[in-house]
Protein backbone atom coordinates (compact mmCIF):
# COMPACT_ATOMS: atom_id res chain seq x y z
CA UNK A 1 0.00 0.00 0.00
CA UNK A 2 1.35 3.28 -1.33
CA UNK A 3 0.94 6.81 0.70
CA UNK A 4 -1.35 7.59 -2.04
CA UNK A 5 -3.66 4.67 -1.20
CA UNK A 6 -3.85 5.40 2.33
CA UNK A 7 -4.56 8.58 1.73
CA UNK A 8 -7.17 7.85 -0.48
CA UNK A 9 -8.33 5.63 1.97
CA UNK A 10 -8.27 7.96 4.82
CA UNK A 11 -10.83 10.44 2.62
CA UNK A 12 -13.38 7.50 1.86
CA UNK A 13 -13.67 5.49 4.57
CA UNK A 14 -15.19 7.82 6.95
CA UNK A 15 -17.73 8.29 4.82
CA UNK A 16 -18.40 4.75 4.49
CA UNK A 17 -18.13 4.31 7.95
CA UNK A 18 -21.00 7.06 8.78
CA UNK A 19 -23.44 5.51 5.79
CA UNK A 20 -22.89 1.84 7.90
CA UNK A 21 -23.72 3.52 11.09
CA UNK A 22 -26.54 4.74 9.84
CA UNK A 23 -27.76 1.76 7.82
CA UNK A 24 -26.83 -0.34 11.20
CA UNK A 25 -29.29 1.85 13.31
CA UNK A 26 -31.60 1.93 10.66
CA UNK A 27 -31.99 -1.60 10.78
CA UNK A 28 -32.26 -2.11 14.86
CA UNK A 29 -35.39 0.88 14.20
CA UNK A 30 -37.15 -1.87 11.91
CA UNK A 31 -36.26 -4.63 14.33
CA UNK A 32 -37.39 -2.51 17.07
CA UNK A 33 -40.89 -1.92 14.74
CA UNK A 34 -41.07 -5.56 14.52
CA UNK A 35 -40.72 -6.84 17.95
CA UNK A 36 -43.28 -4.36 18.62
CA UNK A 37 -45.73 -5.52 16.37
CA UNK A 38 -45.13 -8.83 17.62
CA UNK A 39 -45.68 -7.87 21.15
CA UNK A 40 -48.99 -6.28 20.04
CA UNK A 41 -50.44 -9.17 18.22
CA UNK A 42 -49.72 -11.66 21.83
CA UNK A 43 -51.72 -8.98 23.55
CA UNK A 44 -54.49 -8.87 21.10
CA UNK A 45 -54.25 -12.69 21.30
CA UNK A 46 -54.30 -12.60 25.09
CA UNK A 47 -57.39 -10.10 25.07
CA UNK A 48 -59.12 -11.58 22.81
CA UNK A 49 -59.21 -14.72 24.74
CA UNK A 50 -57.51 -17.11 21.84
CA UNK A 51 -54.82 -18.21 24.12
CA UNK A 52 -56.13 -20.44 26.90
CA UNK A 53 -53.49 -22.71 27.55
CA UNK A 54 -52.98 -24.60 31.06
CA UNK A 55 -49.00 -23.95 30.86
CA UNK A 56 -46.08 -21.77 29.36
CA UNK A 57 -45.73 -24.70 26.80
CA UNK A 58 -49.69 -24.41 25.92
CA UNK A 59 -49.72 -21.04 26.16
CA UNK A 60 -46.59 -20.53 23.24
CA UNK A 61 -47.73 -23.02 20.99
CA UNK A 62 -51.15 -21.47 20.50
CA UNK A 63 -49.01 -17.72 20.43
CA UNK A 64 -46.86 -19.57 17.60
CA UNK A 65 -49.68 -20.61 15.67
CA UNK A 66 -50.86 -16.83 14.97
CA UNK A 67 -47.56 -15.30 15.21
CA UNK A 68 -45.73 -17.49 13.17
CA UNK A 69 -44.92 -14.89 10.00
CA UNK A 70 -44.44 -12.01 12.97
CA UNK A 71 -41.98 -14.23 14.33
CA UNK A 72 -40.20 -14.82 11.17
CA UNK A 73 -40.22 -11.00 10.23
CA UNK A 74 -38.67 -10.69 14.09
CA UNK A 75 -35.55 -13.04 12.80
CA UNK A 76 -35.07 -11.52 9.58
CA UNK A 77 -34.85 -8.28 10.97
CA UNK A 78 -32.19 -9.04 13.79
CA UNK A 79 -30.17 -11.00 11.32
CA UNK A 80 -30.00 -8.17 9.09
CA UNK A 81 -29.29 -5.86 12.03
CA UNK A 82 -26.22 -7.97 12.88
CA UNK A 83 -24.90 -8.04 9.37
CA UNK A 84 -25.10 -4.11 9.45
CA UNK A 85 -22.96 -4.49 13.01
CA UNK A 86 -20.69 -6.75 10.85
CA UNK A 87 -19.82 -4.43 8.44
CA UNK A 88 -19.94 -1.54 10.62
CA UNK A 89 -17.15 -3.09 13.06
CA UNK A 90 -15.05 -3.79 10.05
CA UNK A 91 -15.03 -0.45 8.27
CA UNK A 92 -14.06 0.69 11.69
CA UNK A 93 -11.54 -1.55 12.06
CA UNK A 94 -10.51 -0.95 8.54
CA UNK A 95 -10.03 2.89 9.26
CA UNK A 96 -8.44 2.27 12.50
CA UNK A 97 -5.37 -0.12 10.53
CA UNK A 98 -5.67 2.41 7.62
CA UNK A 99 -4.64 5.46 10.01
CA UNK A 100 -1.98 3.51 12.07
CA UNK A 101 -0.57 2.94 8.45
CA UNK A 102 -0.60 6.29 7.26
CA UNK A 103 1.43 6.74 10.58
CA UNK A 104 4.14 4.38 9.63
CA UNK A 105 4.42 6.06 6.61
CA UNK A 106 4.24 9.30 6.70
CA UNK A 107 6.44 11.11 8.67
CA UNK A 108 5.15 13.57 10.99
CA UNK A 109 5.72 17.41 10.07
CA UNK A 110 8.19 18.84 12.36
């Protein structure tokens, strides 16, 4: 890597770095949106008198059978939250190396 590449470097990846933040809390909002929804359709469950199970067991198993899709848009959601988080650490990361390289080779003005 040339001082020209890590300087280029040094001008771009902050930039991608803010756009992953974003993107990462971005996606945690729509997981947040989805465990709520989820949440809401057990109580409307529970209030509606569906679920009359006798123990926790019962009781989830006749949740499951209503929530099923809810549940499913639950897991997407928090694995693409932690794939933003993946790709968040590493650009950070990836800046962090890039600027400890551009100190090794550029000498400091003095």
């Amino acid at each position: 890597m040339n001082r020209t590449e890590v300087l280029l470097l040094l001008q771009q990846l902050p930039e991608e770095l803010r756009e992953a933040e974003a993107s990462y809390y971005s996606a945690l909002g729509r997981l947040e949106d989805a465990k709520l929804a989820l949440r809401a359709k057990e109580c409307e469950l529970f209030s509606l008198g569906l679920i009359t199970g006798k123990n926790e067991q019962a009781r989830e198993a006749e949740i499951w059978q209503h929530t099923y899709e809810l549940q499913r848009t639950v897991l997407r959601a928090r694995m693409h939250a932690d794939q933003c988080k993946v790709e968040y650490d590493y650009l950070h990361n990836r800046l962090d190396n890039t600027q400890l390289i551009a100190q090794l080779l550029l000498p400091e003005d003095q």
